[in-house]
Protein backbone atom coordinates (compact mmCIF):
# COMPACT_ATOMS: atom_id res chain seq x y z
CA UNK A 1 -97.98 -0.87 15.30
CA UNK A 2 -96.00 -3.75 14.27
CA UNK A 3 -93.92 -3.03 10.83
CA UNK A 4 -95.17 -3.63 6.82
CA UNK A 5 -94.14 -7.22 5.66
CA UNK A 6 -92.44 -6.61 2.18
CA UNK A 7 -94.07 -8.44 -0.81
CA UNK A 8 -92.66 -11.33 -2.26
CA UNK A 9 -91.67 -8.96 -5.51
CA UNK A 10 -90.15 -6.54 -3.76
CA UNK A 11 -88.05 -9.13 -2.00
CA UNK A 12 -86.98 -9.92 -5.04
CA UNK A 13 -86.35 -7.30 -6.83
CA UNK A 14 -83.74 -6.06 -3.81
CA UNK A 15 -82.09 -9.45 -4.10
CA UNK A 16 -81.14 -8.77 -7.82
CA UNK A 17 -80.10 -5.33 -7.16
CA UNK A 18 -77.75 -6.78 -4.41
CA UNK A 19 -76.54 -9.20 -6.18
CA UNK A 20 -75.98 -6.43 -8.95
CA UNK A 21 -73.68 -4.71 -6.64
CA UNK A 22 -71.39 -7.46 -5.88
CA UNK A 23 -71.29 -8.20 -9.32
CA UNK A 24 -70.26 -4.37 -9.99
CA UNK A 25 -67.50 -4.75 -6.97
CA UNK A 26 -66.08 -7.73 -8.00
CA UNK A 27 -65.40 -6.20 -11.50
CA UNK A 28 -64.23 -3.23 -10.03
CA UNK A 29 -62.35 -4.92 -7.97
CA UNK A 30 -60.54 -7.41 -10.63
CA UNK A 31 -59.92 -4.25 -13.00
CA UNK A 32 -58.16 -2.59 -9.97
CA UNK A 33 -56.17 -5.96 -9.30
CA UNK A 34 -55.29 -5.74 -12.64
CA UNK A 35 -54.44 -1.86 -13.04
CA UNK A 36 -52.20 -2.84 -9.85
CA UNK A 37 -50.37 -5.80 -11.35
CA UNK A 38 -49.67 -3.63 -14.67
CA UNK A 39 -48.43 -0.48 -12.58
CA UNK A 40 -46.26 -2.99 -10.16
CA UNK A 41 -44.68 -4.51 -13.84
CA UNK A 42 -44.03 -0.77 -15.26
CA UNK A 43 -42.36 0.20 -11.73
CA UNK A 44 -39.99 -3.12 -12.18
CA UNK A 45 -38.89 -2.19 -15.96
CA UNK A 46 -38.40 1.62 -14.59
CA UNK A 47 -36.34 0.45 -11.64
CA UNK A 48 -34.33 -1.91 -13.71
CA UNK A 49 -34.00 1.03 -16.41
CA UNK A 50 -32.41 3.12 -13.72
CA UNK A 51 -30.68 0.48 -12.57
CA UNK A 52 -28.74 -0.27 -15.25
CA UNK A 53 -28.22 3.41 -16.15
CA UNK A 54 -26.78 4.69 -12.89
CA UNK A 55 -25.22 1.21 -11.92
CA UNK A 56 -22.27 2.46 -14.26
CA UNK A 57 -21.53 4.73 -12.32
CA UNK A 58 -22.60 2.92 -8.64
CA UNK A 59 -23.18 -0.19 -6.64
CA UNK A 60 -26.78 -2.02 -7.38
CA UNK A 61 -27.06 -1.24 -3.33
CA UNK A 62 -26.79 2.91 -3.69
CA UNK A 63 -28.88 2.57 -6.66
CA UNK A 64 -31.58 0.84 -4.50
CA UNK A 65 -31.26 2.96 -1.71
CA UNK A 66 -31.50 5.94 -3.74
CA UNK A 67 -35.02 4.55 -5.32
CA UNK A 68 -36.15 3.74 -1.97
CA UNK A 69 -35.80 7.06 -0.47
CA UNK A 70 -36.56 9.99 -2.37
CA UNK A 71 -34.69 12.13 0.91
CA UNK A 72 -31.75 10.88 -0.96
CA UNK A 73 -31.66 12.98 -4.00
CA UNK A 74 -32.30 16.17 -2.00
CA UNK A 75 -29.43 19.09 -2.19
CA UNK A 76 -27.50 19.56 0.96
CA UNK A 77 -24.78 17.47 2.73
CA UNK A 78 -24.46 15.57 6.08
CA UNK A 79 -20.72 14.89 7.87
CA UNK A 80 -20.04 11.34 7.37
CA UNK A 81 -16.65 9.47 8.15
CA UNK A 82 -15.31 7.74 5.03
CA UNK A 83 -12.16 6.81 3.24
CA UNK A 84 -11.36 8.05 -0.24
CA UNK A 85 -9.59 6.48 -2.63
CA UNK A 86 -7.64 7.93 -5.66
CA UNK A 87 -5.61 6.26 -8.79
CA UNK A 88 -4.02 7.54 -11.61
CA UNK A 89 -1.68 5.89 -14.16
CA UNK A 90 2.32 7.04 -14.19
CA UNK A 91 3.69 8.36 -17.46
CA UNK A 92 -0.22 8.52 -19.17
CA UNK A 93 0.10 12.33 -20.20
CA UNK A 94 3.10 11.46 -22.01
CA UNK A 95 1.53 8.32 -23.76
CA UNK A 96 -1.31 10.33 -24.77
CA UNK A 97 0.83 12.94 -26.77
CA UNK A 98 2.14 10.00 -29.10
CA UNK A 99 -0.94 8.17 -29.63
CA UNK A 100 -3.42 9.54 -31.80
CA UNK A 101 -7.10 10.69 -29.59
CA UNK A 102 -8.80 6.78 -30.80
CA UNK A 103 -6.25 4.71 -29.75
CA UNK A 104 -6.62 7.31 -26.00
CA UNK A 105 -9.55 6.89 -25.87
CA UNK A 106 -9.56 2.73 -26.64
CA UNK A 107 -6.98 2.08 -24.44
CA UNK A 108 -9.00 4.13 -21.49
CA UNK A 109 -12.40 2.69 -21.99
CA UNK A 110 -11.14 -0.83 -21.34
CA UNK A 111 -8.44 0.45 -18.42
CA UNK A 112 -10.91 2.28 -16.50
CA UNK A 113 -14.14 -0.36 -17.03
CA UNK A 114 -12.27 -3.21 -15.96
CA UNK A 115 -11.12 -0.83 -13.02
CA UNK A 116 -14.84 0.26 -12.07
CA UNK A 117 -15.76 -3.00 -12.24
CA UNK A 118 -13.02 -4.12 -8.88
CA UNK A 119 -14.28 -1.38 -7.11
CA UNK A 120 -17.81 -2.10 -7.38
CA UNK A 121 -16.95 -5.74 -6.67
CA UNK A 122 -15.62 -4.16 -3.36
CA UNK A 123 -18.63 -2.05 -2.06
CA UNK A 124 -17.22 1.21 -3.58
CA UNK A 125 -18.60 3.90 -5.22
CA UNK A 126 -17.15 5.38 -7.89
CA UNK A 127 -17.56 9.55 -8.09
CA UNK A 128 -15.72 10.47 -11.04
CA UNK A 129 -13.30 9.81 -14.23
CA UNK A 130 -10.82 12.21 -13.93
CA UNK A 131 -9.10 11.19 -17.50
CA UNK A 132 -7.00 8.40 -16.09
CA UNK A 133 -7.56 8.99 -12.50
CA UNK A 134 -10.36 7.53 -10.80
CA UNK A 135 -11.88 8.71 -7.30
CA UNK A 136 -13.77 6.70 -5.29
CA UNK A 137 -15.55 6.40 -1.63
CA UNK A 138 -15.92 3.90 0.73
CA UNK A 139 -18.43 4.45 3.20
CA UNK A 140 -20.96 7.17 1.24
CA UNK A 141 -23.70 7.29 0.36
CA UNK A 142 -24.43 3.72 2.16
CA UNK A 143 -22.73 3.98 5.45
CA UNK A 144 -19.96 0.78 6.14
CA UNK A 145 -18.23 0.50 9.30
CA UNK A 146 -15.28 -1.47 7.72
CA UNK A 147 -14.78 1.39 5.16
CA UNK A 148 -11.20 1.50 5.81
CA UNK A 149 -10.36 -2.28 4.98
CA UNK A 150 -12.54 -2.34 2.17
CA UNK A 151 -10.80 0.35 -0.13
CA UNK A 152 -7.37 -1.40 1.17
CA UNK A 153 -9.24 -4.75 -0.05
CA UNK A 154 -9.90 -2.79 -3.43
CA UNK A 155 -6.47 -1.16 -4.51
CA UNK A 156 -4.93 -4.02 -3.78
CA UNK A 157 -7.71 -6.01 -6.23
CA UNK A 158 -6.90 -3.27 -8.46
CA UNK A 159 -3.41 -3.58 -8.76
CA UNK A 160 -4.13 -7.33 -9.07
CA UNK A 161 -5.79 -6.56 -12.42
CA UNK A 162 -3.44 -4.47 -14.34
CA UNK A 163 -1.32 -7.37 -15.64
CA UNK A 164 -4.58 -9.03 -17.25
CA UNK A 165 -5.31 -5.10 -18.36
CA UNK A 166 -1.82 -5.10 -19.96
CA UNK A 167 -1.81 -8.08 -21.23
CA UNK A 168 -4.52 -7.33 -23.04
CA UNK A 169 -3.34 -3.53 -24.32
CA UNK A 170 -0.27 -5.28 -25.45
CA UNK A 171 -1.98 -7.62 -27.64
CA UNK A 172 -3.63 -4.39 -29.44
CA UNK A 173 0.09 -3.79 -29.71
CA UNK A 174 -0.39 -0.68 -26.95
CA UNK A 175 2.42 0.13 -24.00
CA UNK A 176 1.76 -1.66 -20.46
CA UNK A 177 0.13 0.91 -18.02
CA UNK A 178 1.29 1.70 -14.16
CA UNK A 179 -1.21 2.80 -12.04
CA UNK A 180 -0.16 4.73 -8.70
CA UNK A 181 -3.20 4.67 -5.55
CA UNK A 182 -3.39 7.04 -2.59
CA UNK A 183 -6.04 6.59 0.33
CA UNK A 184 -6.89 8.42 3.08
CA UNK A 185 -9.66 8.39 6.04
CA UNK A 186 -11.38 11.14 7.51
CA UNK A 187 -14.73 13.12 7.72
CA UNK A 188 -16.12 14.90 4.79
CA UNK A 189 -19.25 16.70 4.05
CA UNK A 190 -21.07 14.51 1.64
CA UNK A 191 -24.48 15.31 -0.23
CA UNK A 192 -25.90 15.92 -3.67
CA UNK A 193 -24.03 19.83 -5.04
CA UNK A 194 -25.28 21.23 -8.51
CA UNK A 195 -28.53 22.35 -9.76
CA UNK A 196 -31.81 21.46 -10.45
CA UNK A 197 -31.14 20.84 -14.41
CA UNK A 198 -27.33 18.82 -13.15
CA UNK A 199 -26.79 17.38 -9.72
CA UNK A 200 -23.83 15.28 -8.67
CA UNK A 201 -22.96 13.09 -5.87
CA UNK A 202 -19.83 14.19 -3.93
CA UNK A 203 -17.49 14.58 -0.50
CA UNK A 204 -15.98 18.06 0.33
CA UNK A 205 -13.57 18.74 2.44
CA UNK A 206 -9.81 18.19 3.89
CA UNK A 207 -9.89 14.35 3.82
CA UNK A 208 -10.32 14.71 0.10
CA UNK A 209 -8.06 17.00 -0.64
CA UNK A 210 -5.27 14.83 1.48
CA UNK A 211 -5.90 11.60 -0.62
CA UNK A 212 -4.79 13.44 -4.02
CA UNK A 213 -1.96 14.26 -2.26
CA UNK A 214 -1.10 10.98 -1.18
CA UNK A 215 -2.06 9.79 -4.11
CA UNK A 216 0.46 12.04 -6.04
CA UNK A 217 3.61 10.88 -4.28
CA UNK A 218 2.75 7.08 -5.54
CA UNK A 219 4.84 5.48 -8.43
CA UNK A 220 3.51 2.60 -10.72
CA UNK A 221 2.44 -0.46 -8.66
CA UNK A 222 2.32 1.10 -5.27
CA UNK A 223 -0.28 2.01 -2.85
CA UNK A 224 0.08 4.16 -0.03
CA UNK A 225 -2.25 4.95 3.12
CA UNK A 226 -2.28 7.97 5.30
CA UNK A 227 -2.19 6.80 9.55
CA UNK A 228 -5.71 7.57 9.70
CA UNK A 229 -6.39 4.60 7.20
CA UNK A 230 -4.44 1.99 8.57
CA UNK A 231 -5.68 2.84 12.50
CA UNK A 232 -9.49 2.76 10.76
CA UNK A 233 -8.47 -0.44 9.31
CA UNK A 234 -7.49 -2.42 11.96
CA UNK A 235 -4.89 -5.33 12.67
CA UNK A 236 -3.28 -7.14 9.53
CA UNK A 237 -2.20 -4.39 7.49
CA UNK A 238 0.97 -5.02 6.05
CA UNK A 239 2.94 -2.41 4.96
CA UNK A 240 6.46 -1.94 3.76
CA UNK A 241 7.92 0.93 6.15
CA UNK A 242 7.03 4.73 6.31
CA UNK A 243 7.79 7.82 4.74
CA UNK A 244 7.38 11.44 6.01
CA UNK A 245 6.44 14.02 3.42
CA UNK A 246 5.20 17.36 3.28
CA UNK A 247 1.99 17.84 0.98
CA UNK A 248 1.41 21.26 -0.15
CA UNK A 249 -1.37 23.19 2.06
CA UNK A 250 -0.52 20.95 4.78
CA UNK A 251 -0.22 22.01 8.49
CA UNK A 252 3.45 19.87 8.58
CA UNK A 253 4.73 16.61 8.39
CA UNK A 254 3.07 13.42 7.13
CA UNK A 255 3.61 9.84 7.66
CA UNK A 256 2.47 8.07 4.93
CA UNK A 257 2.99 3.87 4.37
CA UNK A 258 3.06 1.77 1.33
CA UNK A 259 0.65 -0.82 1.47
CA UNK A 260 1.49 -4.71 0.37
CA UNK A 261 -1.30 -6.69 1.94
CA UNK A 262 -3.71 -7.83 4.30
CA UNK A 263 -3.79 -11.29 6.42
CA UNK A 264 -6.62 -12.61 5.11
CA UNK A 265 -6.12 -12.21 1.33
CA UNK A 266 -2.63 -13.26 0.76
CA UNK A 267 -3.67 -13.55 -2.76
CA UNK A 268 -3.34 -9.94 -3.33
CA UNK A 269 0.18 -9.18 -1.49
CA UNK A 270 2.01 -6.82 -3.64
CA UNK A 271 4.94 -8.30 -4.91
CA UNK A 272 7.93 -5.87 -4.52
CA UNK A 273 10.73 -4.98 -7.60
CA UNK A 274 13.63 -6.69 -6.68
CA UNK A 275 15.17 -6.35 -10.58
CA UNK A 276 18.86 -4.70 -9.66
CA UNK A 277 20.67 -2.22 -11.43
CA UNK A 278 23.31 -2.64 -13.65
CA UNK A 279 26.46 -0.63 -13.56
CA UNK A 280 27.34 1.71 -16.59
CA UNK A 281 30.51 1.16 -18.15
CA UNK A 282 31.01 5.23 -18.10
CA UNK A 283 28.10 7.87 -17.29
CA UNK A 284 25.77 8.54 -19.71
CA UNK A 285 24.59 12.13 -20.04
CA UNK A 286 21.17 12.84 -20.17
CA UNK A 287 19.09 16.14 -19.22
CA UNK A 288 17.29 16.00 -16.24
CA UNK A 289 14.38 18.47 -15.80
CA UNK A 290 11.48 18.82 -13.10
CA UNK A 291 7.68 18.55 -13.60
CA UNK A 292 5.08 20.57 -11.55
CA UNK A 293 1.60 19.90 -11.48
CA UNK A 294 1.97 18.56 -15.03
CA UNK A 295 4.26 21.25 -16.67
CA UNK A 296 7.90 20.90 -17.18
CA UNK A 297 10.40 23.31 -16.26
CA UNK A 298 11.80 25.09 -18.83
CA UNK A 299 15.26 25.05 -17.07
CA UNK A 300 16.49 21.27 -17.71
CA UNK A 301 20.13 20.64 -15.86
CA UNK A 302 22.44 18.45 -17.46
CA UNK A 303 23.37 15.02 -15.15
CA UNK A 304 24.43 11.58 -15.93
CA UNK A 305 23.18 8.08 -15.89
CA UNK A 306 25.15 5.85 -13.81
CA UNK A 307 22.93 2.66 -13.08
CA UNK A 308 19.79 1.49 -14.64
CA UNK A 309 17.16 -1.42 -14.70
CA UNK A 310 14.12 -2.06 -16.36
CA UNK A 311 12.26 0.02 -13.85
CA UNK A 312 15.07 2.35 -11.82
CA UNK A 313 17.90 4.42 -12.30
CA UNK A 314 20.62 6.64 -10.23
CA UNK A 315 21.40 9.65 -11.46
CA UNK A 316 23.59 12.51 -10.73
CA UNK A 317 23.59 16.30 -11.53
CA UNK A 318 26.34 17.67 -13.57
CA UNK A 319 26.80 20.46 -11.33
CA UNK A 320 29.12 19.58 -7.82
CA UNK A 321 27.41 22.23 -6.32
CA UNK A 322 23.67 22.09 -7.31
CA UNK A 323 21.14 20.80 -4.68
CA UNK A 324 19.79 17.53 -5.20
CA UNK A 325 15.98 17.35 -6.01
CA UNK A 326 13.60 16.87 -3.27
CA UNK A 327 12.06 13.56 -2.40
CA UNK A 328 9.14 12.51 -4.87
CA UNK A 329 9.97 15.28 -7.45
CA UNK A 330 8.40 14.15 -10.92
CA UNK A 331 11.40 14.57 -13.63
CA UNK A 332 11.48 14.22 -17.17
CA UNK A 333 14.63 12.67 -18.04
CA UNK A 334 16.22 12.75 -21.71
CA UNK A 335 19.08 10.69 -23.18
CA UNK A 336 20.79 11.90 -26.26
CA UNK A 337 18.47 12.05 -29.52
CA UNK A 338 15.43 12.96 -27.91
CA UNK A 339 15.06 9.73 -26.24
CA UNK A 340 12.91 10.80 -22.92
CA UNK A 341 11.17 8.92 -20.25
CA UNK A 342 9.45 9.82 -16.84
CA UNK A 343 10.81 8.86 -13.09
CA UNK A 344 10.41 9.97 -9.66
CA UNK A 345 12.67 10.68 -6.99
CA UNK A 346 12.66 7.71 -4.40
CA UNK A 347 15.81 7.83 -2.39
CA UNK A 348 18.64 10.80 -1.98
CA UNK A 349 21.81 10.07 -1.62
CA UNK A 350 23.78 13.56 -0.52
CA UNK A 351 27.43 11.89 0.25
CA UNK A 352 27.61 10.39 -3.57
CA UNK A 353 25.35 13.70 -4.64
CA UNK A 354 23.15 10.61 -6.08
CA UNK A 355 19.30 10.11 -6.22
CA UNK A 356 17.47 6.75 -7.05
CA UNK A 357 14.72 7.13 -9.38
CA UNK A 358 11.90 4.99 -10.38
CA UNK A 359 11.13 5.13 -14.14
CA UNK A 360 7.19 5.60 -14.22
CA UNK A 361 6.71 6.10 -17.89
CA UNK A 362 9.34 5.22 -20.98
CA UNK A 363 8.75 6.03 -24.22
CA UNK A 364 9.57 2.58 -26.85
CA UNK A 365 12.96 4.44 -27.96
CA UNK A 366 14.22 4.78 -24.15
CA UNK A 367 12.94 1.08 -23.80
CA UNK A 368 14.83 0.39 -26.43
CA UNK A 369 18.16 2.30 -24.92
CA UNK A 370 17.76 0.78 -21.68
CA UNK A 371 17.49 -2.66 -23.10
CA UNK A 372 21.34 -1.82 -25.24
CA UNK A 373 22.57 -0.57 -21.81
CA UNK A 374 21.81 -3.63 -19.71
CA UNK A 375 22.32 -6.24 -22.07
CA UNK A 376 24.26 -4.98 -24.36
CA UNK A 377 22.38 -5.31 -27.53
């Protein structure tokens, strides 16, 4: 039985319901399109929100990674080799207890944005503001394999930009500022710590602990590296000599080395303090006592002033037969009328029962005194 041939109506009638349908699609189809567009244009101004929010803290490229893979902001850590980097100014402790909290607080919202914004510059990421210290990493959360040269790349850029910093802080009639940097290289467990309400980015572990360290034993203007840094590095380091030291909690000895360059930004070589010290006509006495961890000892010995510049001093104890201080001991030195300032140890001399000190913070009235002694007026 062959099959029913369809009316001409009906034939009809199912060609305008078809045509119906593609009409219906094609609407559907262009709302969709357009539901698409607007939900691509609210994803933009969301990404660029966040974006701008958390790119004070890192680089546009952790940022990015972070919105690309939601893995990312999980809890939990992962072993990652990195170097850490730590800065903190000389002396700023002492600043802050003469300046009222504004002017603090002035002076260390432009110091530490116009620091943030070198290290950034540089591929780092900044973890925290710790007052005036800064610590940063090189190498998490975006893995670099020339972590190492890049944070050397940075503190030297960072040194670089303290004279336009104090240039500036002197024009708001403010102090100049000395900033000391430590770095170190090593493995660290690194991962998001906290809670569900607060998270925070971080690295745990000895690596971290060892930059602070290194970091402490820096005076105004340097930078020092532990070995690990400079053999992560690579060739074209240049660095002044080496210095053994023994950080608290270590295991024994370390061999630290300031840091003046690299080859291929000769731009950035640290220039050295080659300002010599001036002879006094007789000793001045002035009471020398030690700092730990921020507190000063309450047990100040007297001593004398023998030679001074506008950025060192040798001293001498009182006492023939008190011990000399050890080797990067903060003091707190004080010249007659409460005139103080802040040094630290760089160089013993036992035969003269000497020390060489570099002055990391002076207050305007020891400025003032060391200005009479030298010149004369």
């Amino acid at each position: 039985m062959s099959d029913a041939i369809p009316d001409l109506d009906s034939l009809q009638q199912r060609i305008i319901e078809l045509e119906q349908r593609c009409q219906d699609l094609e609407t559907i189809l262009e709302i969709t399109a357009e539901h698409a567009d607007s939900i691509e244009i609210e994803l933009e101004k969301r990404n660029e929100l966040l974006q701008s929010i958390f790119g004070r803290y890192v680089t546009k490229e952790v940022v990015e990674q972070l919105l690309s893979s939601p893995e990312a902001l999980r809890f939990g850590g992962e072993r990652r080799q990195l170097t850490i980097l730590c800065s903190d100014l000389r002396g700023f402790t002492a600043l802050a207890e003469r300046l009222p909290a504004e002017d603090i607080i002035r002076i260390l919202t432009y110091y530490l944005g116009s620091m943030a914004g070198v290290i950034m510059a540089r591929g780092g990421t900044v973890n925290l503001f710790l007052g005036d210290g800064i610590l940063v990493y090189f190498g998490a959360p975006v893995p670099s394999h020339d972590h190492a040269r890049r944070a050397l790349g940075c503190a030297l850029a960072m040194q670089a930009a303290m004279p336009e910093v104090n240039r500036t802080l002197m024009q708001w009639g403010y102090p100049a500022l000395e900033m000391g940097i430590g770095l170190n290289t090593g493995e660290a467990v690194v991962g998001n710590v906290g809670s569900e309400q607060r998270a925070q980015y971080g690295a745990i572990g000895a690596a971290v602990n060892l930059a602070f360290r290194i970091e402490s034993y820096t005076t105004g203007g340097g930078i020092l590296a532990s070995a690990a840094t400079l053999s992560c590095a690579g060739a074209g380091v240049q660095v002044a000599d080496e210095m053994t030291v023994f950080p608290k909690g270590s295991r024994g000895p370390l061999t630290i080395y300031p840091i003046c360059g690299l080859d291929e930004e000769p731009a950035l070589q640290l220039v050295r303090d080659t300002s010599r010290l001036s002879e006094l006509a007789s000793p001045l006495p002035v009471r020398i006592a030690e700092l730990h961890e921020k507190e000063i000892s309450l047990d100040s010995l007297a001593g004398w002033l023998r030679q001074v510049g506008p950025r060192a001093a040798v001293l001498g104890f009182d006492l023939p037969d008190h011990a000399l201080p050890a080797l990067f001991t903060n003091l707190r030195l004080e010249l007659p009328g409460s005139v103080e300032a802040y040094a630290k140890v760089k160089r013993l001399m036992p035969e003269q029962r000497l020390f060489y000190v570099s002055l990391t913070q002076v207050s305007p009235e020891f400025e003032r005194a060391l200005h009479k002694l030298i010149h004369g007026s």
